[in-house]
N, C-alpha and C. Protein backbone atom coordinates (compact mmCIF):
# COMPACT_ATOMS: atom_id res chain seq x y z
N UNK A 1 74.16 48.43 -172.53
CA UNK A 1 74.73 48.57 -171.21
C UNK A 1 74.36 49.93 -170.65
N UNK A 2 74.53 49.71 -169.32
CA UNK A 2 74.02 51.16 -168.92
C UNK A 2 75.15 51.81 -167.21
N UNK A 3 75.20 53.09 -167.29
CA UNK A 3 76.20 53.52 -166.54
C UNK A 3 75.61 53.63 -165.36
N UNK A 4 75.75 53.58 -163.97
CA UNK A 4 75.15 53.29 -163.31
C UNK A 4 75.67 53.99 -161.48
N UNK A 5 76.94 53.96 -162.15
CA UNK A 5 77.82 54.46 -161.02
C UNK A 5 78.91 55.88 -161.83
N UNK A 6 79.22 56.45 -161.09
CA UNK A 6 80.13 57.59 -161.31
C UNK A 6 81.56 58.20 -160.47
N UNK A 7 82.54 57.87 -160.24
CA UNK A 7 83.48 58.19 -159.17
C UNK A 7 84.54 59.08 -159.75
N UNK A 8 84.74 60.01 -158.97
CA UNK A 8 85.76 61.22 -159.32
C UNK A 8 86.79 60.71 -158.94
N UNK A 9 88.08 60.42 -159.66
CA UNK A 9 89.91 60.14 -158.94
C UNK A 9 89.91 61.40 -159.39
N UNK A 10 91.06 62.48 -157.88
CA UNK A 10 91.66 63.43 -158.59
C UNK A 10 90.96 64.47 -159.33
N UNK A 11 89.77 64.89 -158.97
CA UNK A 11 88.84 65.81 -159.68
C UNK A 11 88.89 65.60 -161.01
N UNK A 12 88.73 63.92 -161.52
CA UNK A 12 88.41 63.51 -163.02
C UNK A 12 87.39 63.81 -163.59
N UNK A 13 85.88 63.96 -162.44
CA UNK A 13 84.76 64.28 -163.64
C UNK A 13 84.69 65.49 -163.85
N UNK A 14 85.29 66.51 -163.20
CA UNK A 14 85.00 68.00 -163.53
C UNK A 14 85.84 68.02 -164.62
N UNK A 15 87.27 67.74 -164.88
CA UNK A 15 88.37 68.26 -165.59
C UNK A 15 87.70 67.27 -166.64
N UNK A 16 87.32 65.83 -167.31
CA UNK A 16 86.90 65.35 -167.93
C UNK A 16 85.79 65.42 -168.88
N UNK A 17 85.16 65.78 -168.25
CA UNK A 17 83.34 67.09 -168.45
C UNK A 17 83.68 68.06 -168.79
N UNK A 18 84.69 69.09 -168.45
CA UNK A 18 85.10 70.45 -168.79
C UNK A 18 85.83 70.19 -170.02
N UNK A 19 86.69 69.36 -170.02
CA UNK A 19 87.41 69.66 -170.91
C UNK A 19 87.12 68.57 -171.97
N UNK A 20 86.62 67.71 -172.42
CA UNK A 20 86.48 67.12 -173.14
C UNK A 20 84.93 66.35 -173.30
N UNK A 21 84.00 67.48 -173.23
CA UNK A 21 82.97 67.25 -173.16
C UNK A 21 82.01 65.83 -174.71
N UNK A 22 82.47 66.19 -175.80
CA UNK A 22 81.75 65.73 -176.82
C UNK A 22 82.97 63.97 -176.30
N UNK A 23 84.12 64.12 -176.38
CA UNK A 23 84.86 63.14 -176.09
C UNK A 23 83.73 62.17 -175.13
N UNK A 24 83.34 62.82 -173.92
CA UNK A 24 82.69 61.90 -172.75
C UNK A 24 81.55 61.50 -173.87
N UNK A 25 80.54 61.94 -174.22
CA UNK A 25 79.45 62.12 -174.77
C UNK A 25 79.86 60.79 -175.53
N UNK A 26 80.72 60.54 -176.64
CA UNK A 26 81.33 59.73 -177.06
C UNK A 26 81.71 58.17 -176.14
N UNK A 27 81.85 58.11 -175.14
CA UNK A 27 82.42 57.09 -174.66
C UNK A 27 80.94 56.59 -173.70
N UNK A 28 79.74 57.49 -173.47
CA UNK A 28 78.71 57.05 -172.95
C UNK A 28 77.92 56.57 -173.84
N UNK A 29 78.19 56.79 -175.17
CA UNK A 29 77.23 56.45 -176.29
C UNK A 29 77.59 55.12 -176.68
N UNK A 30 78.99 54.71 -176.60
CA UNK A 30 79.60 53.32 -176.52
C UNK A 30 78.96 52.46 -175.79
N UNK A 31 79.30 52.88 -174.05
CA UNK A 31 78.59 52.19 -173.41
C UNK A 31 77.42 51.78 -173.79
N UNK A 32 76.34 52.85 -174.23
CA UNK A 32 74.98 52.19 -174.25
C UNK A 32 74.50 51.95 -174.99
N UNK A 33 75.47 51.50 -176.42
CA UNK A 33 75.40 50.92 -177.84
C UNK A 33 75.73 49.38 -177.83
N UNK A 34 76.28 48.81 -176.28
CA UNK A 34 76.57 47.25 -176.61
C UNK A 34 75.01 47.01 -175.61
N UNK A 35 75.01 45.97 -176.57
CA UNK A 35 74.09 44.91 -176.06
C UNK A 35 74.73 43.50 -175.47
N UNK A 36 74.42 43.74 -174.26
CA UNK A 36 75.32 43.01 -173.12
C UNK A 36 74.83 41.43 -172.79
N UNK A 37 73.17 41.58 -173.32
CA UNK A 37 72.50 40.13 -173.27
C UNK A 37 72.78 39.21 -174.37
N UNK A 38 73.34 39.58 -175.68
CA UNK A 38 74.12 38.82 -175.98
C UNK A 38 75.45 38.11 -175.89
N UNK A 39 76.09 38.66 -175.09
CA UNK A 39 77.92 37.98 -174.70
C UNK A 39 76.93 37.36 -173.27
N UNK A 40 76.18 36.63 -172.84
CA UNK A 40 76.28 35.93 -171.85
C UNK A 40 76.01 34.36 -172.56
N UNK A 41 77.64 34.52 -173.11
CA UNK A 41 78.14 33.24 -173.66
C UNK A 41 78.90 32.20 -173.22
N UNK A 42 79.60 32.55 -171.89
CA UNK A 42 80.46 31.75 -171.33
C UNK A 42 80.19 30.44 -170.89
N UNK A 43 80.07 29.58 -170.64
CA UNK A 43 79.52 27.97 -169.47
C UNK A 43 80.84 28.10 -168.92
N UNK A 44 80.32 28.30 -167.83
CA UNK A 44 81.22 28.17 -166.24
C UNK A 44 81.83 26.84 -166.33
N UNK A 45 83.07 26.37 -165.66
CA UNK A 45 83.42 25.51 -165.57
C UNK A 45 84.09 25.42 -163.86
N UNK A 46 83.37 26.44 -163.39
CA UNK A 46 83.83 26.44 -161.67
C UNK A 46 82.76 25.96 -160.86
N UNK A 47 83.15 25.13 -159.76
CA UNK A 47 82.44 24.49 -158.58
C UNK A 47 81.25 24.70 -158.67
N UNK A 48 81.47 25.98 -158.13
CA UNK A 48 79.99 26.77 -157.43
C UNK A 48 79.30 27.05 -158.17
N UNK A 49 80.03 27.06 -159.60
CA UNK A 49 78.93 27.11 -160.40
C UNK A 49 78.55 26.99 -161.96
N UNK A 50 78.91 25.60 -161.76
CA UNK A 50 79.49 24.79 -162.92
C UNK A 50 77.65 24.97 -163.84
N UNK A 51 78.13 24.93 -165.14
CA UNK A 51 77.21 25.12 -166.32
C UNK A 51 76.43 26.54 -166.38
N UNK A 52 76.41 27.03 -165.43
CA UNK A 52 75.87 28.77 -165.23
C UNK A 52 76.44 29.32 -166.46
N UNK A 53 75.62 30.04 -167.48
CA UNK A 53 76.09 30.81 -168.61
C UNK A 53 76.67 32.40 -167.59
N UNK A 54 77.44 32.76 -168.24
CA UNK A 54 77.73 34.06 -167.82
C UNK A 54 78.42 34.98 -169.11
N UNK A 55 78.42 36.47 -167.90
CA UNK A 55 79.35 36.82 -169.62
C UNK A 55 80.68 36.98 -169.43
N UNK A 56 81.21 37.04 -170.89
CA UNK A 56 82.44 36.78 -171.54
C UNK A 56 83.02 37.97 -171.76
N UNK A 57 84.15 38.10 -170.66
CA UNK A 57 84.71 38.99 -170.92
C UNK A 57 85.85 39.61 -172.11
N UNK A 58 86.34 38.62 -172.40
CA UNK A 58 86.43 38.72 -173.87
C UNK A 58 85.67 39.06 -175.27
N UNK A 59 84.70 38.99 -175.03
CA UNK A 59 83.34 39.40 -176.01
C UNK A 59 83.04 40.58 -175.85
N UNK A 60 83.28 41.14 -174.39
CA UNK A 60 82.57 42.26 -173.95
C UNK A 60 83.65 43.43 -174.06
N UNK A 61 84.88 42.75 -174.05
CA UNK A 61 86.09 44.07 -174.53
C UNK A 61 86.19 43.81 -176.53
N UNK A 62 85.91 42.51 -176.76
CA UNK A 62 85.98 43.35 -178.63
C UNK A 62 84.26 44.21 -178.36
N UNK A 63 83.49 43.90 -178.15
CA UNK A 63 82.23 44.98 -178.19
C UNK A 63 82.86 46.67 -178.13
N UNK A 64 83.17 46.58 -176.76
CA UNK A 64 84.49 48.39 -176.78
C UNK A 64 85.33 48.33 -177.69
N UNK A 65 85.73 47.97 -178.51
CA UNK A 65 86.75 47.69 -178.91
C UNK A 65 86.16 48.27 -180.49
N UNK A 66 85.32 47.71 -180.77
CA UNK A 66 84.61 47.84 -182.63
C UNK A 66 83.91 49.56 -182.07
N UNK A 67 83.15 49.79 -181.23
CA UNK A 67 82.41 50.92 -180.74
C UNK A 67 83.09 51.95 -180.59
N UNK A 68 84.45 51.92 -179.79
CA UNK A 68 85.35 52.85 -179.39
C UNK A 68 86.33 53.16 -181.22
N UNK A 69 86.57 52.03 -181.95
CA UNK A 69 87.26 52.41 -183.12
C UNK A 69 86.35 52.81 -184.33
N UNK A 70 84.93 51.95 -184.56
CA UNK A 70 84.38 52.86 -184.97
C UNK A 70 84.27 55.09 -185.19
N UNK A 71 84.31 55.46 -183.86
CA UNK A 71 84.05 56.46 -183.59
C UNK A 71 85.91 57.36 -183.55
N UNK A 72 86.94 56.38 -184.20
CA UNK A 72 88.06 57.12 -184.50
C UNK A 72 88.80 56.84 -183.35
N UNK A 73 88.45 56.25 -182.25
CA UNK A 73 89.68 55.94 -181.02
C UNK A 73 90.33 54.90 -181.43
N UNK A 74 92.07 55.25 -180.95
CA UNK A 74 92.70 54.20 -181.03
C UNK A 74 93.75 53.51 -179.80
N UNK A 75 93.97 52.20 -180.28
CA UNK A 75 94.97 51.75 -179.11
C UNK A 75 96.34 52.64 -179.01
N UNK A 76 96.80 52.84 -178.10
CA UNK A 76 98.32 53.62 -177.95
C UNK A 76 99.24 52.42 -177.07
N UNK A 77 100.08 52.09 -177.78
CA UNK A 77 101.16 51.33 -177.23
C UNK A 77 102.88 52.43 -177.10
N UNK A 78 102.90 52.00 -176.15
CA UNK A 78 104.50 52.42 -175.81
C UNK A 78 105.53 51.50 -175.63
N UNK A 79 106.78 51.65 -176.30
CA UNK A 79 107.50 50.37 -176.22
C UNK A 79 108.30 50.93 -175.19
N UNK A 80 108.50 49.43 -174.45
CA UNK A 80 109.85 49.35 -172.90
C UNK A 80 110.93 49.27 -173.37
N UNK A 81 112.10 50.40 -172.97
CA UNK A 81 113.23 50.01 -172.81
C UNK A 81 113.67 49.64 -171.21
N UNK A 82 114.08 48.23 -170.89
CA UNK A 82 113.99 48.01 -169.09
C UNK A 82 115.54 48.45 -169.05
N UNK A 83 115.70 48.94 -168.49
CA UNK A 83 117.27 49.17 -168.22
C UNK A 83 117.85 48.07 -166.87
N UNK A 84 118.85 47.96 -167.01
CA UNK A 84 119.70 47.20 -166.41
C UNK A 84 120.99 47.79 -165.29
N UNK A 85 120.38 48.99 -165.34
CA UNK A 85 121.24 49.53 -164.34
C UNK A 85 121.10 49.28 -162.46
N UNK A 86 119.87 48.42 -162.92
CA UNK A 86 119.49 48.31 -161.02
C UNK A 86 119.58 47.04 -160.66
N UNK A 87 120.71 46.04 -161.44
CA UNK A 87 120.86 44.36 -161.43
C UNK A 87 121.91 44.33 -160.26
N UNK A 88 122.16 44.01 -159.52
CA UNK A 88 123.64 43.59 -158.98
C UNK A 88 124.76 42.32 -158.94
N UNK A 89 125.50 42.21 -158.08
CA UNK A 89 126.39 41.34 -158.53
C UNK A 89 126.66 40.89 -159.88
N UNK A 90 126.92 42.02 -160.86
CA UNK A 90 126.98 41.71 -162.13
C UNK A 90 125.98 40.65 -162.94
N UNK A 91 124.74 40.64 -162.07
CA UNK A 91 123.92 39.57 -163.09
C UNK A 91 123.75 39.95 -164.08
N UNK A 92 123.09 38.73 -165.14
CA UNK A 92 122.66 39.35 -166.79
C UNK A 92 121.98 38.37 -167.05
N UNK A 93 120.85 38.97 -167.41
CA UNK A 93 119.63 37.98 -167.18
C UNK A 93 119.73 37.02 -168.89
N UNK A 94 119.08 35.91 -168.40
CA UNK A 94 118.69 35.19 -169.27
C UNK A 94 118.23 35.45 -170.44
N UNK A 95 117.05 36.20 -170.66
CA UNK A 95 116.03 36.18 -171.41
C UNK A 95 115.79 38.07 -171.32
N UNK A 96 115.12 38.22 -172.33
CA UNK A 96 115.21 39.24 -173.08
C UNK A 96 113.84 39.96 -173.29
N UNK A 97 113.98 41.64 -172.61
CA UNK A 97 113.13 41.86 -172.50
C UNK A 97 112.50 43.07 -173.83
N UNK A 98 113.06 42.83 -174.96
CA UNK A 98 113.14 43.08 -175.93
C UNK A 98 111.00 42.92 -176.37
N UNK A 99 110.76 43.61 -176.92
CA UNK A 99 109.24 43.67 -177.12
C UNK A 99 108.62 43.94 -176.42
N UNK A 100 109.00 44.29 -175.21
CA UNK A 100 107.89 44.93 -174.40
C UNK A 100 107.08 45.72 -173.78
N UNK A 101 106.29 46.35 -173.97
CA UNK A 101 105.64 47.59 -173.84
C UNK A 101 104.45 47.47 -173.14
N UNK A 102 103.82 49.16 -173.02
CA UNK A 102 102.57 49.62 -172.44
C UNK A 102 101.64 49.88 -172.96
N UNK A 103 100.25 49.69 -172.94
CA UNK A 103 99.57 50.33 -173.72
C UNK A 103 98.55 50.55 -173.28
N UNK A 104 97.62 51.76 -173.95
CA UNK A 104 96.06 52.49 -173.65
C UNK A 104 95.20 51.56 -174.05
N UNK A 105 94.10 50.98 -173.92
CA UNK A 105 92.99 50.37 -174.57
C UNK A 105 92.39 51.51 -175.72
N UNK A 106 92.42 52.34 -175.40
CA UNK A 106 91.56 53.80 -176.59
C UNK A 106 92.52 55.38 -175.92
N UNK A 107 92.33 55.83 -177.05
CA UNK A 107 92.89 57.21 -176.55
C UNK A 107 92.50 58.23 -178.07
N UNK A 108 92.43 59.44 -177.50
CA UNK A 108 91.54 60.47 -178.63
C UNK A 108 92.00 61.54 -178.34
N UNK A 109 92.58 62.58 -178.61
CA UNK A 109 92.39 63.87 -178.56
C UNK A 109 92.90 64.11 -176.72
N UNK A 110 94.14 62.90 -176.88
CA UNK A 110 94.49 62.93 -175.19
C UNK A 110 93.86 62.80 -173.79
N UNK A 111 92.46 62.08 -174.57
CA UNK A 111 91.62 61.09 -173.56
C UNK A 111 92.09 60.07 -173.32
N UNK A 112 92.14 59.01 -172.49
CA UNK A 112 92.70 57.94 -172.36
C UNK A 112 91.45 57.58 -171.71
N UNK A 113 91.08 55.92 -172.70
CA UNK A 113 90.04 55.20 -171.71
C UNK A 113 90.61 53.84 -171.99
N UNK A 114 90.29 53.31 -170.24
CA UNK A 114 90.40 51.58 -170.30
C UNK A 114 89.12 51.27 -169.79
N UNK A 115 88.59 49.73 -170.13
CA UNK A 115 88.06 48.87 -169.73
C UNK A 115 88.76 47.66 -169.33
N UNK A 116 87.63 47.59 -168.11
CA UNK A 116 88.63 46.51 -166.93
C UNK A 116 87.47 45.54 -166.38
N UNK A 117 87.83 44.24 -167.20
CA UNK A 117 87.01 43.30 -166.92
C UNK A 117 87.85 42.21 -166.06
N UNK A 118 88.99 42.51 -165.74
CA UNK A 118 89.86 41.75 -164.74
C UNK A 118 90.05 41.86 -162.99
N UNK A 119 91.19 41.40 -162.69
CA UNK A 119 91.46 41.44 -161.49
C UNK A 119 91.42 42.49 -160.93
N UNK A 120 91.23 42.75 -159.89
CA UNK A 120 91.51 44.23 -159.11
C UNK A 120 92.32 45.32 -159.38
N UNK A 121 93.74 43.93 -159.11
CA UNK A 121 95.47 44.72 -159.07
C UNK A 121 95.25 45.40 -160.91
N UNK A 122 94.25 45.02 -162.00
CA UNK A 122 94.59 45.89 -162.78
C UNK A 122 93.51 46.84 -162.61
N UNK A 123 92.60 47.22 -162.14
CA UNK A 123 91.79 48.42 -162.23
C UNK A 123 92.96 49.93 -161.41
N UNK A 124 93.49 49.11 -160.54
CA UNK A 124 94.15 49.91 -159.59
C UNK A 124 95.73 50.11 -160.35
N UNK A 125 96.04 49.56 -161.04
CA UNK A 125 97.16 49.64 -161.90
C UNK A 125 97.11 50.57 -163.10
N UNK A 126 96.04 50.29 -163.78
CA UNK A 126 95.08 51.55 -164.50
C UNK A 126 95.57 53.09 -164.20
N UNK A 127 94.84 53.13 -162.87
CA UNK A 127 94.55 54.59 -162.89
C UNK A 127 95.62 55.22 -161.74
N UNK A 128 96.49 54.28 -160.91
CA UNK A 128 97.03 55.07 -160.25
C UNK A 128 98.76 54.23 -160.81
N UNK A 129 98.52 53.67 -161.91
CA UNK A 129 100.02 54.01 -162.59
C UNK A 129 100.14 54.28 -164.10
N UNK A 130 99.63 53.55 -164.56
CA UNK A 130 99.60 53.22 -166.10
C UNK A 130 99.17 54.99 -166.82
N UNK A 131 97.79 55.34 -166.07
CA UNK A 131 97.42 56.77 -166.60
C UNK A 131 98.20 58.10 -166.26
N UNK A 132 98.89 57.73 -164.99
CA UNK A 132 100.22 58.34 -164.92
C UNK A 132 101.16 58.82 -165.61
N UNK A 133 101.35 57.28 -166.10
CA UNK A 133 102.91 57.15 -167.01
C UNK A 133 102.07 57.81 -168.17
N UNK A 134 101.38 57.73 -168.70
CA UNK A 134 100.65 57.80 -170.20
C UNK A 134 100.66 59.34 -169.94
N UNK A 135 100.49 60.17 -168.51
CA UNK A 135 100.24 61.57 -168.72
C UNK A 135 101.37 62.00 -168.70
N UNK A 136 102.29 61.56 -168.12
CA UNK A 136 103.80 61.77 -168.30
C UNK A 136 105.05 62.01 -169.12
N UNK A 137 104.54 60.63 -170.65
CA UNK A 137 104.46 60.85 -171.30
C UNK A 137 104.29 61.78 -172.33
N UNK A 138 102.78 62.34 -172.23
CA UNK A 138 102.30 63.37 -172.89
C UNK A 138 101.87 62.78 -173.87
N UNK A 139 100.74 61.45 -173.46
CA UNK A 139 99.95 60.81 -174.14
C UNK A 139 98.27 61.49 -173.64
N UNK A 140 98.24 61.44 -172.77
CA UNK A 140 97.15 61.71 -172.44
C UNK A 140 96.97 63.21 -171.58
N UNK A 141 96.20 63.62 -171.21
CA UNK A 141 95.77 64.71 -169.89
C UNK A 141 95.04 64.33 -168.94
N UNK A 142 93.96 63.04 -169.16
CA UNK A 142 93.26 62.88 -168.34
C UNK A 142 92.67 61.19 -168.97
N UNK A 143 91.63 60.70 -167.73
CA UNK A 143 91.37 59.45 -168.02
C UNK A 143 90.31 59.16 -167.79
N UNK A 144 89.42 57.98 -168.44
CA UNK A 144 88.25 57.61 -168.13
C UNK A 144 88.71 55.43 -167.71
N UNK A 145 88.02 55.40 -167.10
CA UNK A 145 88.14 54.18 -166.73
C UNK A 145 86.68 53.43 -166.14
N UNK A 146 86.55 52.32 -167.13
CA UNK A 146 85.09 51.54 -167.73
C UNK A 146 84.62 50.28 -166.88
N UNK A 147 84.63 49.99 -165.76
CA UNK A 147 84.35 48.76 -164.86
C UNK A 147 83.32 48.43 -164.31
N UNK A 148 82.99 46.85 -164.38
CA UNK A 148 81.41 46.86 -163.79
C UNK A 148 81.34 46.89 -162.10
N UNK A 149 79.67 47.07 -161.84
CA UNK A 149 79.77 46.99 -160.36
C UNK A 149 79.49 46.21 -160.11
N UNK A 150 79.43 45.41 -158.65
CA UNK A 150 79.37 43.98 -158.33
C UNK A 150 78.17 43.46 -158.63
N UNK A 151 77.02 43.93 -158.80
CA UNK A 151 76.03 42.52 -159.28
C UNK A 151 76.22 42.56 -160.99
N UNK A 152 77.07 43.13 -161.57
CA UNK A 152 77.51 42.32 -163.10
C UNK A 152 78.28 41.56 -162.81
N UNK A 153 79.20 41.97 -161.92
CA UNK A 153 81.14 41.41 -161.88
C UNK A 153 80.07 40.41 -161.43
N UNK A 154 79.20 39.66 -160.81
CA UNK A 154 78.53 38.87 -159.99
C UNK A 154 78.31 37.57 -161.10
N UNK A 155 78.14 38.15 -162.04
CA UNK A 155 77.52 37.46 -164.17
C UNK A 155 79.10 37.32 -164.67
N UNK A 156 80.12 37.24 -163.98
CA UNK A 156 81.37 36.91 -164.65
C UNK A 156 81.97 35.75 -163.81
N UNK A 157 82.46 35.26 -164.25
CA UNK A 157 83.88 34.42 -163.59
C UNK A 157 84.45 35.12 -162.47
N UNK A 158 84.38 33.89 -160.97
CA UNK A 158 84.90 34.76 -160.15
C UNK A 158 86.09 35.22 -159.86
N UNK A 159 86.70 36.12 -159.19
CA UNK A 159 87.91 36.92 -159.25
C UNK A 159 87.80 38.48 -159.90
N UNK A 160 86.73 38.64 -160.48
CA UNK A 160 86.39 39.87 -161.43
C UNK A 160 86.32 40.89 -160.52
N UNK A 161 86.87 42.22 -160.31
CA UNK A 161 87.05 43.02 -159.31
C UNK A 161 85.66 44.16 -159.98
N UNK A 162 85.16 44.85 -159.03
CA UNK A 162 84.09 46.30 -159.16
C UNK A 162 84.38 46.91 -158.97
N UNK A 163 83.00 48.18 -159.06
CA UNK A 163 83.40 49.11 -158.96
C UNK A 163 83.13 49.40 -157.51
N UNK A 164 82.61 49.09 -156.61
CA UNK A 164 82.35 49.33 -155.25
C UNK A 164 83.89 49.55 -154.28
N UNK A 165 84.20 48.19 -154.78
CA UNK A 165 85.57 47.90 -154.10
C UNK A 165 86.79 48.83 -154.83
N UNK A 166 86.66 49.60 -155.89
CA UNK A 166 87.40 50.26 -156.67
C UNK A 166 87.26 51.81 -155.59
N UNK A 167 86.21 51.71 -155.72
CA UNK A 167 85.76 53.84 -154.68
C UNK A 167 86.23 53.31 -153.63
N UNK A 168 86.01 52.17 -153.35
CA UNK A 168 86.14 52.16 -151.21
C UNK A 168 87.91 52.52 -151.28
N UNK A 169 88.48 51.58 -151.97
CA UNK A 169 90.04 51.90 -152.03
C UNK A 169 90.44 53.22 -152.38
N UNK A 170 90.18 53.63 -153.32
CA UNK A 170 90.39 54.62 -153.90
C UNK A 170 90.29 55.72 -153.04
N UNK A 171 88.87 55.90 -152.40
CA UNK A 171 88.43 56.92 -151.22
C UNK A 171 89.26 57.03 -150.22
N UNK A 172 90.23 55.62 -149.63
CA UNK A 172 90.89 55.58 -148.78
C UNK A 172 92.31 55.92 -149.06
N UNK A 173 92.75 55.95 -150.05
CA UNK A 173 93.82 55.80 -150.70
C UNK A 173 94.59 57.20 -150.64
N UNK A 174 93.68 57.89 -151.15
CA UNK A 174 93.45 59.58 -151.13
C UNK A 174 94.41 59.73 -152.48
N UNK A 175 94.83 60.91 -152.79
CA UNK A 175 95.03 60.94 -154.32
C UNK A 175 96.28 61.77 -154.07
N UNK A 176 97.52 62.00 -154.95
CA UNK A 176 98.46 63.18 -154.38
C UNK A 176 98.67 63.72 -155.80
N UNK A 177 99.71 64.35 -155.79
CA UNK A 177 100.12 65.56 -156.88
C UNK A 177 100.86 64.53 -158.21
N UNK A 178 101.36 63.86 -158.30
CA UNK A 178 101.68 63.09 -159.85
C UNK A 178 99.86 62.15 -160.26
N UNK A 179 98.93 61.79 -159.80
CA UNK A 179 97.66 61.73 -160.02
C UNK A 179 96.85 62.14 -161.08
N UNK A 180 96.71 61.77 -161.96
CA UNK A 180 95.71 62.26 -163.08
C UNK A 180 94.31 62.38 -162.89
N UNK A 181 93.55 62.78 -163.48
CA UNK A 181 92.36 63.28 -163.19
C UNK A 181 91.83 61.77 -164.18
N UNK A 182 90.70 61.29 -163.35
CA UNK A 182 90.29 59.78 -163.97
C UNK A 182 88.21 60.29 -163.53
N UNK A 183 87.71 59.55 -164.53
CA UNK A 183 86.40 59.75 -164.14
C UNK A 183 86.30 58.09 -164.44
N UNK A 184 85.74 57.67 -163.50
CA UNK A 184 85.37 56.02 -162.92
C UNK A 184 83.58 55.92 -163.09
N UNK A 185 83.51 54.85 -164.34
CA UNK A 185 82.13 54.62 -164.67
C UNK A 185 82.18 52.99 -164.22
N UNK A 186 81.18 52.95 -163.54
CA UNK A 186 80.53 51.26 -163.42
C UNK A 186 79.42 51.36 -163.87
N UNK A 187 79.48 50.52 -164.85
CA UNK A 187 78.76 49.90 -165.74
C UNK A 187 78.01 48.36 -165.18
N UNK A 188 76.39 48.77 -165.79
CA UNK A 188 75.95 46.98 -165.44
C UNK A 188 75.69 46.74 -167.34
N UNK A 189 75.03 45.04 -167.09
CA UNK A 189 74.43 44.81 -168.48
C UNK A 189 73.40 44.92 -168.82
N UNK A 190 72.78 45.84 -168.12
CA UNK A 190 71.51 46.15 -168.55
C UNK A 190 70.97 46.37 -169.47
């Protein structure tokens, strides 16, 4: 795979580059250690474009997944306590929110990286909440975040959000003071 695009959230690539230089070095060497022409394993089963092999995004996150733990990164989960103080009229819910938590895809030395082969609402959930909470925490300091740009997302199942549409929002969005510093790679399968 190869990196192709680069977007600063929050002055992420300076503080990301500065400060955790061998870390980045590390997560570009990932990238361009999967071989992406093999996961185009999927057969479409949609309209437009029924029997089209494409790739599998599932294939393509264990690929990060063996690459990123290989090299000593690990998943970070946080468990939810939901509190119940914001229910009214004395409700009490059914069902039980007992097991449920947050978690990093990789994290190192208070790097935090995801890969986002999904919907939009999670690329944008990523980096302007999740890496938040995680810095808040005092899981992380800063973030990298792994998404393709639209002529890969193009080789997936449609609904797959980019990185194009990730900067245009983002650019517009503008960034404020609880914001973590995120460096935004789009990735093709090259």
């Amino acid at each position: 795979m190869k990196i192709v695009g680069e977007y600063s959230f929050a002055n992420g690539k300076a503080v990301v580059e500065g400060q955790f230089p061998a870390l980045v070095e590390e997560v570009r060497s990932v990238i361009r250690g999967i071989d992406a022409s093999k996961l185009k394993i999927k057969v479409s089963k949609e309209k437009t474009s029924k029997g089209r092999m494409l790739f599998s995004p599932p294939a393509l996150n264990e690929q990060f997944k063996d690459g990123f733990k290989n090299l000593g990164w690990t998943n970070h989960k946080t468990d939810c306590e939901y509190s119940t103080q914001y229910y009214v009229d004395n409700f009490s819910p059914s069902s039980s929110t007992r097991g449920a938590y947050r978690d990093m895809d990789f994290v190192k030395d208070s790097l935090g990286v995801e890969v986002q082969f999904g919907k939009y609402a999670f690329m944008v959930y990523n980096v302007a909440a999740k890496m938040t909470i995680f810095r808040k925490l005092g899981i992380i300091s800063a973030g990298v975040e792994i998404v393709p740009v639209k002529d890969f997302a193009d080789e997936m199942s449609t609904g797959v959000s980019y990185f194009e549409q990730f900067c245009w929002d983002l650019d517009h969005r503008g960034t404020g003071d609880i914001d973590t510093p995120v460096l935004i790679l789009g990735i093709t399968g090259d």
